[in-house]
C-alpha atoms as a PDB file:
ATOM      1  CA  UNK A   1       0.000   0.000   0.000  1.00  0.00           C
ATOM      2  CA  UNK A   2       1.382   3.421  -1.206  1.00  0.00           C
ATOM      3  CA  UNK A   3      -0.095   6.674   0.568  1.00  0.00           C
ATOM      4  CA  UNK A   4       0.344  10.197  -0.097  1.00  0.00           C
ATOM      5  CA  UNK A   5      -0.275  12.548   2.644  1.00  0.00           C
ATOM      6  CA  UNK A   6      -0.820  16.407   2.151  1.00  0.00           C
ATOM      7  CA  UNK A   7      -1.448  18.637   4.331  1.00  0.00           C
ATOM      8  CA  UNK A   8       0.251  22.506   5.204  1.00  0.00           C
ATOM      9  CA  UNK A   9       0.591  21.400   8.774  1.00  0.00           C
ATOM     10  CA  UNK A  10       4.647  19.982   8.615  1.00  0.00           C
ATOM     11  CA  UNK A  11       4.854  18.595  11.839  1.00  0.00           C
ATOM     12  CA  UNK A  12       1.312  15.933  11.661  1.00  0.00           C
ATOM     13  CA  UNK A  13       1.911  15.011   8.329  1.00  0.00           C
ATOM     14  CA  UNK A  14       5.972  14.146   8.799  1.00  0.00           C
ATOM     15  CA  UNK A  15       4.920  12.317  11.813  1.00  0.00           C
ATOM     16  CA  UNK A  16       1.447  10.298  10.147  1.00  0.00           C
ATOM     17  CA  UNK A  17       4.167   9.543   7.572  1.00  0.00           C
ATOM     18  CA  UNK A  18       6.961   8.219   9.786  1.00  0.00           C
ATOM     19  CA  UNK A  19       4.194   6.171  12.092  1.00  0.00           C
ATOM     20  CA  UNK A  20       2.739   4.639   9.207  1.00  0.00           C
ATOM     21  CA  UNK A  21       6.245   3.707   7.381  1.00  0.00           C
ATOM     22  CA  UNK A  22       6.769   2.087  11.152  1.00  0.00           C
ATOM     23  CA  UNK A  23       3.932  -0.096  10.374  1.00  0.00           C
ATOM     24  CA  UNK A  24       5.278  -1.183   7.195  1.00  0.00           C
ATOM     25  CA  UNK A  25       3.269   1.165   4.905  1.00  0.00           C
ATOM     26  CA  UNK A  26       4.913   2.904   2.454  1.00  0.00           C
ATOM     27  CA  UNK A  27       4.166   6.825   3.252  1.00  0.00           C
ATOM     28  CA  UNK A  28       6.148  10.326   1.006  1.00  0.00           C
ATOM     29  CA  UNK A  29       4.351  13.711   2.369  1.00  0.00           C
ATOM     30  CA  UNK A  30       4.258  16.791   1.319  1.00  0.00           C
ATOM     31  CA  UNK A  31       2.982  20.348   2.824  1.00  0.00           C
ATOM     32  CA  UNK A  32       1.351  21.756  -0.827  1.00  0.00           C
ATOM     33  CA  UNK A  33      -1.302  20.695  -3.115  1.00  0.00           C
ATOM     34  CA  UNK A  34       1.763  22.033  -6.178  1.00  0.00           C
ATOM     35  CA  UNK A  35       4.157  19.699  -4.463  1.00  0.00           C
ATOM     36  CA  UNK A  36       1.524  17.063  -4.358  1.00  0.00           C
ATOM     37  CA  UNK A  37       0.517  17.001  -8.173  1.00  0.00           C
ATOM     38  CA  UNK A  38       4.238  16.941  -9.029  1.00  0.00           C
ATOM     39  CA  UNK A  39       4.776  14.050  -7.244  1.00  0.00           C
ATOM     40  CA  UNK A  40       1.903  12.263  -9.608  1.00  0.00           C
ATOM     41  CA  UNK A  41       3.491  13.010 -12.152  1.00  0.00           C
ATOM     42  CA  UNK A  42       6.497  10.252 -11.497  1.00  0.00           C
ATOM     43  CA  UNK A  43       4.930   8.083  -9.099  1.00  0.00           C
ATOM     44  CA  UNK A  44       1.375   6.410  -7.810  1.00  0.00           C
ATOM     45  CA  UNK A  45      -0.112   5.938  -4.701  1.00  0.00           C
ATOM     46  CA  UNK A  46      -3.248   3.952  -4.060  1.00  0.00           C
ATOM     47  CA  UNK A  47      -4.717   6.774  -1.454  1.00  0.00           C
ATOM     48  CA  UNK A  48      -4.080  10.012  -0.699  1.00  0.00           C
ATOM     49  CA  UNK A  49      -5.122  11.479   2.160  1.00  0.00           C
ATOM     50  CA  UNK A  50      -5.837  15.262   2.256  1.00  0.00           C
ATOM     51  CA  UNK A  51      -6.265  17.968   4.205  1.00  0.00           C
ATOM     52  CA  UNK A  52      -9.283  19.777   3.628  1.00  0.00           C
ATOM     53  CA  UNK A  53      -7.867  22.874   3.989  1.00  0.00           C
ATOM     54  CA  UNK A  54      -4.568  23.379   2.581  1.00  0.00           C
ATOM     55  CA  UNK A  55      -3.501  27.188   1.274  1.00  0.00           C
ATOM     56  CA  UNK A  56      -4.583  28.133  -2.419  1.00  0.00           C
ATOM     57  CA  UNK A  57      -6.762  25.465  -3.030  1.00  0.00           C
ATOM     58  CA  UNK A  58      -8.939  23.173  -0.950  1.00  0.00           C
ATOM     59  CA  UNK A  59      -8.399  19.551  -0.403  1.00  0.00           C
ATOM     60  CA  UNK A  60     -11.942  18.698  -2.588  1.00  0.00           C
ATOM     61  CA  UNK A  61     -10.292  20.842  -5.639  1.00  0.00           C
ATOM     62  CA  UNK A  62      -6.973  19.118  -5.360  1.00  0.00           C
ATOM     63  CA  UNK A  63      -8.247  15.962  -5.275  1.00  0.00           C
ATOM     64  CA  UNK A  64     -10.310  16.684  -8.412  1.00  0.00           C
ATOM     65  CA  UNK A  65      -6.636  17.186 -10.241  1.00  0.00           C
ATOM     66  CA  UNK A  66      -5.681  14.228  -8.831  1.00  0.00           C
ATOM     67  CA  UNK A  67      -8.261  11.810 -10.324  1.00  0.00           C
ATOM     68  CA  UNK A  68      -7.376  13.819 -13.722  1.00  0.00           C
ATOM     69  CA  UNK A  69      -4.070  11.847 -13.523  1.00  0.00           C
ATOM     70  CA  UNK A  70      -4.853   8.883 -11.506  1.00  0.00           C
ATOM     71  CA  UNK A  71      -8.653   8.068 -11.606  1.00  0.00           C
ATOM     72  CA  UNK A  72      -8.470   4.977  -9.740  1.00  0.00           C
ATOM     73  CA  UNK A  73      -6.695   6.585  -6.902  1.00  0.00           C
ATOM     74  CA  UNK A  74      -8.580   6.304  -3.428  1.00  0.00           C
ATOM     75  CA  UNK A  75      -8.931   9.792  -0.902  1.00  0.00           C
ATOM     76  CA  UNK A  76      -9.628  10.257   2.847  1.00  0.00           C
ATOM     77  CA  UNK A  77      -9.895  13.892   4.097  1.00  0.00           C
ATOM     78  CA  UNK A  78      -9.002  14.856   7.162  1.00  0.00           C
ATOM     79  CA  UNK A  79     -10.333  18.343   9.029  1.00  0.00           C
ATOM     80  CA  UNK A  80      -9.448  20.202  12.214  1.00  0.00           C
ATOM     81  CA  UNK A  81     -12.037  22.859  10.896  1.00  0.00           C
ATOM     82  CA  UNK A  82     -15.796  22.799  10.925  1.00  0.00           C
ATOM     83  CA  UNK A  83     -18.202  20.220  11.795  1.00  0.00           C
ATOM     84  CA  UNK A  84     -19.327  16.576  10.150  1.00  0.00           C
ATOM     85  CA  UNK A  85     -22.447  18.401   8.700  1.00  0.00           C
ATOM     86  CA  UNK A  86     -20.112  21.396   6.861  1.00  0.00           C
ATOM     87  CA  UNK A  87     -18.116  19.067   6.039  1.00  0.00           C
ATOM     88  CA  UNK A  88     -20.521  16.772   4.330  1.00  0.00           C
ATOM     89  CA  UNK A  89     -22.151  19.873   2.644  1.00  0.00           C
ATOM     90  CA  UNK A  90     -19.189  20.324   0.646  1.00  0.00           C
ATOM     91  CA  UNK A  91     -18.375  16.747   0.382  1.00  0.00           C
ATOM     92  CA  UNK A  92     -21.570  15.777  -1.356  1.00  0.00           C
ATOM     93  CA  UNK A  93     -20.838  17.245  -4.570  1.00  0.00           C
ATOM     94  CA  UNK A  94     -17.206  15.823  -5.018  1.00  0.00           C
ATOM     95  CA  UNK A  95     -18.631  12.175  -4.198  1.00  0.00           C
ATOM     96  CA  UNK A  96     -15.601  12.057  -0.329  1.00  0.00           C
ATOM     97  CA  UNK A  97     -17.177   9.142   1.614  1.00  0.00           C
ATOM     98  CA  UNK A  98     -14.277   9.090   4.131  1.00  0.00           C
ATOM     99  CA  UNK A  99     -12.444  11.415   6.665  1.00  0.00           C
ATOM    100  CA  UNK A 100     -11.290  11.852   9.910  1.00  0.00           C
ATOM    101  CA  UNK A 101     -11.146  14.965  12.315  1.00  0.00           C
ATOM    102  CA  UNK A 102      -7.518  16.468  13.639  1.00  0.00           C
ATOM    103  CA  UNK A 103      -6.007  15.232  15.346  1.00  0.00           C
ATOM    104  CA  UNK A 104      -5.744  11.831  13.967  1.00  0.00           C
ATOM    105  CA  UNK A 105      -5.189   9.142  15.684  1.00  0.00           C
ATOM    106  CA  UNK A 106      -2.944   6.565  13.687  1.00  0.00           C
ATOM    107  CA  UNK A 107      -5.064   3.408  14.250  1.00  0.00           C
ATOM    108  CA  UNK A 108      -7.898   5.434  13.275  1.00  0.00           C
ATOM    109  CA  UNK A 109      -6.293   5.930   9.790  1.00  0.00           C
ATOM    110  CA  UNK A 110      -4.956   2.596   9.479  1.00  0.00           C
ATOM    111  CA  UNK A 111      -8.818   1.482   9.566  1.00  0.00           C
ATOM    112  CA  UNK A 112      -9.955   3.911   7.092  1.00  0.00           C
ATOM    113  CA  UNK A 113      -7.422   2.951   4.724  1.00  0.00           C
ATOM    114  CA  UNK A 114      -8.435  -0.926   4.914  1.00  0.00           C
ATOM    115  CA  UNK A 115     -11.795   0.150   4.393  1.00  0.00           C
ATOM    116  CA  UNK A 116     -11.296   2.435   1.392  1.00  0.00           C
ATOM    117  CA  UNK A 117      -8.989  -0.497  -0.377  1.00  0.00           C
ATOM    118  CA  UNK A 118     -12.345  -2.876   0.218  1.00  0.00           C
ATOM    119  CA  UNK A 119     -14.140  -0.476  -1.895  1.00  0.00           C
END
């Protein structure tokens, strides 16, 4: 399993990345939606996870570039803004069945990964 993580907060994402690569899952990171698309463009991942807020452009629009390139790629948001229901508002429309709020707890992610590969 190959997961890209993205999100503008350095510190979680370095160390979701490192605990997961502890657990034998193959983890890169990156702090920008830019940084993120370049990546695609040399390697694939079977999920990203995103923040839905990152600077410039939302999680929801990045991951819209992102099934551009890779359509088959799987996504799990994660928030430390808002509530489930504005969440879902916004979610609705770009078809995001899965996220988690800040902070995350690892095993928590584990789990939704598993469950998006099922899919």
């Amino acid at each position: 399993m190959r997961i890209l993580l993205v999100d503008d907060e350095k510190e979680l994402v370095s160390t979701l990345a490192e605990r997961l690569s502890f657990r034998g899952i193959e983890a890169e990171w990156t702090a920008s939606a830019a940084d993120a698309l370049k990546l695609l463009e040399t390697q694939y991942f079977d999920i990203a996870v995103l923040d839905v807020k990152l600077p410039k452009i939302s999680g929801l629009q990045l991951k819209k570039k992102m099934q551009e390139k890779h359509p088959d790629m799987k996504f799990i948001f994660i928030t430390g803004h808002g509530s489930e229901e504005d969440f879902n508002a916004g979610a609705a429309e770009t078809g995001v069945d899965y996220y988690l709020v800040k902070p995350v707890r690892i095993e928590a992610l584990i789990e939704k990964m598993n469950e998006v590969l099922q899919k």
